[in-house]
C-alpha atoms as a PDB file:
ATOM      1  CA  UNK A   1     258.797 154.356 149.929  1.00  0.00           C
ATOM      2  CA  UNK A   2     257.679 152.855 146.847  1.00  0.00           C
ATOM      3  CA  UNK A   3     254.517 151.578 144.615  1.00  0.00           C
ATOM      4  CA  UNK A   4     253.797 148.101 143.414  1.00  0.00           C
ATOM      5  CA  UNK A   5     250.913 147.439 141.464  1.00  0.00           C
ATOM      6  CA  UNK A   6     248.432 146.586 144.157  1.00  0.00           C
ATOM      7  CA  UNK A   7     250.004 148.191 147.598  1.00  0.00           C
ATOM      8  CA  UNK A   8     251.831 150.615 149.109  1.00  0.00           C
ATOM      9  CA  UNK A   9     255.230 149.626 150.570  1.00  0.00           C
ATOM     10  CA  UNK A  10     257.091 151.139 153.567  1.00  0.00           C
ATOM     11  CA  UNK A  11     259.066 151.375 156.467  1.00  0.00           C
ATOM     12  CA  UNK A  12     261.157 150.507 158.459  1.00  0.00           C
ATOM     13  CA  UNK A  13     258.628 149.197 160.731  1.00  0.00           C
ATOM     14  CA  UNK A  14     259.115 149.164 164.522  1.00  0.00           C
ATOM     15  CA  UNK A  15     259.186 145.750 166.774  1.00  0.00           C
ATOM     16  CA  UNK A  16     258.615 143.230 163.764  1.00  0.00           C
ATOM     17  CA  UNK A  17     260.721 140.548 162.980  1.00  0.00           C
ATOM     18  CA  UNK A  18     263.413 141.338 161.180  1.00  0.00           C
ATOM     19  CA  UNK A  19     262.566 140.693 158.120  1.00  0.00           C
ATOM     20  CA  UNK A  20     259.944 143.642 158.926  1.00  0.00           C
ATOM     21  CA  UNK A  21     262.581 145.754 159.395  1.00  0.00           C
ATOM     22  CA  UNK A  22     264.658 145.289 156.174  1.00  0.00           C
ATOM     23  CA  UNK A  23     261.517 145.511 154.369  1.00  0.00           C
ATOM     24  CA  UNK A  24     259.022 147.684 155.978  1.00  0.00           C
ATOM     25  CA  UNK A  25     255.206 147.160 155.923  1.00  0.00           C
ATOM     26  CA  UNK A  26     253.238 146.640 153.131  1.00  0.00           C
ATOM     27  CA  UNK A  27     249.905 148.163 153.084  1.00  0.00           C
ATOM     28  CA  UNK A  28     246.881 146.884 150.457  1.00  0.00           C
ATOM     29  CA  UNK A  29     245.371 149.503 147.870  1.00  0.00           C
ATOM     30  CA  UNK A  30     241.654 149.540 148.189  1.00  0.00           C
ATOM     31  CA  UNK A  31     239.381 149.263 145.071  1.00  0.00           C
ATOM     32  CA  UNK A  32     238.807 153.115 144.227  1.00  0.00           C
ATOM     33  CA  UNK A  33     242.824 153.764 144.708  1.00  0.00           C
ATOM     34  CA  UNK A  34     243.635 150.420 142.060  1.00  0.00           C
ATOM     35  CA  UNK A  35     240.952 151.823 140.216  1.00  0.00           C
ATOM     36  CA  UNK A  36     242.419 155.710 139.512  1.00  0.00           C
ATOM     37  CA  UNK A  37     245.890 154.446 139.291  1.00  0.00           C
ATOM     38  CA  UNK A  38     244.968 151.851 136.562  1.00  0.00           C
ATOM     39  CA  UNK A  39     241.816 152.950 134.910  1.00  0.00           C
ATOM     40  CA  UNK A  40     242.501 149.693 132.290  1.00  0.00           C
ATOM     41  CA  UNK A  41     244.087 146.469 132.360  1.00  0.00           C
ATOM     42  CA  UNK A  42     246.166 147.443 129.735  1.00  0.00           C
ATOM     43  CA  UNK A  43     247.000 150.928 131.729  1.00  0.00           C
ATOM     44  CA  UNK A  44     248.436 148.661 134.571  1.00  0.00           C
ATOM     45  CA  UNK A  45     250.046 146.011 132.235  1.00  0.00           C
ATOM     46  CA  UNK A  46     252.348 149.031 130.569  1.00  0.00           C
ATOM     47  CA  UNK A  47     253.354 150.494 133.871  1.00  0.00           C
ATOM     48  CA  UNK A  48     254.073 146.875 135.160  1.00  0.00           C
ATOM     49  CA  UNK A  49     256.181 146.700 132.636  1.00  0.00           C
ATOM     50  CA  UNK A  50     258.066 149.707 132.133  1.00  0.00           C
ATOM     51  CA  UNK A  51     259.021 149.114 136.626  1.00  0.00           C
ATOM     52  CA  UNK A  52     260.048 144.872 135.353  1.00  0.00           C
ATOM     53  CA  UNK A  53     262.533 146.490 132.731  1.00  0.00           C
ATOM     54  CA  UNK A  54     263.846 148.886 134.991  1.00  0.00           C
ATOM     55  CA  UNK A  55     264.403 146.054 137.910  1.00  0.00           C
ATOM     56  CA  UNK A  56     266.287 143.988 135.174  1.00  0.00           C
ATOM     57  CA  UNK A  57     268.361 146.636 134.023  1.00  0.00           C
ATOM     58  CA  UNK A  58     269.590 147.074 137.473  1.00  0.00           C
ATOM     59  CA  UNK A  59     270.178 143.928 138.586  1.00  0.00           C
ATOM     60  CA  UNK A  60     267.461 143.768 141.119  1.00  0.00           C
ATOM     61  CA  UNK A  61     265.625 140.795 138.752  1.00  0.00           C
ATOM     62  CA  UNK A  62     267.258 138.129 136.448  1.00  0.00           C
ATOM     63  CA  UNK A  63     265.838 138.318 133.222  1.00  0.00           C
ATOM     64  CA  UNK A  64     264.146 134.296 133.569  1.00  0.00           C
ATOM     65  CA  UNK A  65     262.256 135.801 136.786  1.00  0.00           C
ATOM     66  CA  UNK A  66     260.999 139.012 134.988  1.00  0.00           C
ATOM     67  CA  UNK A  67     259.577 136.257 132.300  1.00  0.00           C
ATOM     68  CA  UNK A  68     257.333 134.964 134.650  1.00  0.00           C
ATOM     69  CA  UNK A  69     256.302 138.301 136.539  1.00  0.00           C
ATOM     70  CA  UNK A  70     255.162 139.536 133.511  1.00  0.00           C
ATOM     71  CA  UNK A  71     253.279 136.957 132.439  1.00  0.00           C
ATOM     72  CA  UNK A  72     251.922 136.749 135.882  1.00  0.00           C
ATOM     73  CA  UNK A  73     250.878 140.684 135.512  1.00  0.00           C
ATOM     74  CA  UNK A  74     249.553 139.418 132.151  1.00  0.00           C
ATOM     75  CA  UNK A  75     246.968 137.495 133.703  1.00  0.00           C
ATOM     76  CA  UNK A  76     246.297 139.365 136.176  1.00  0.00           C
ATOM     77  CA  UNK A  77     242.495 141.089 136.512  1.00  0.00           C
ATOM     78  CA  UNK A  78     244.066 144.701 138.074  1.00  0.00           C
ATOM     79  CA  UNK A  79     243.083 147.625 135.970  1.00  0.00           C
ATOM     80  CA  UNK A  80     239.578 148.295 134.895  1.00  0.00           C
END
């Protein structure tokens, strides 16, 4: 199971396609749940970014890709 900044990933999923089944279901956080997990913009932007530099220092993102995501999660409006 894990967290990205908007939804709740998980899985395996049964009878899907399957890309479904290597990467489970992926279910949308409503307002109230984005809303106590990142209270600010600034809340959300620091956990974004402490999860990018943990993906990069595994391997799991090239460093030219985790440019982009953050300034994606940069200009996002989540948090706040």
């Amino acid at each position: 199971m894990g967290r990205r900044a908007d939804r709740y990933l998980h899985g395996p999923a049964e009878r899907r396609p399957i890309l479904c089944l290597i990467f489970g279901t992926t279910t949308l956080f409503d307002a109230p749940t984005l809303a106590a997990l990142y209270p600010t913009h600034k809340a959300f932007t620091s956990a974004y970014d402490k999860a990018l530099k943990r993906a990069v220092k595994k391997g799991w993102i090239l460093e030219p890709d985790a440019k982009l995501i953050k300034k994606w999660a940069a200009g996002s409006n989540i948090g706040g």
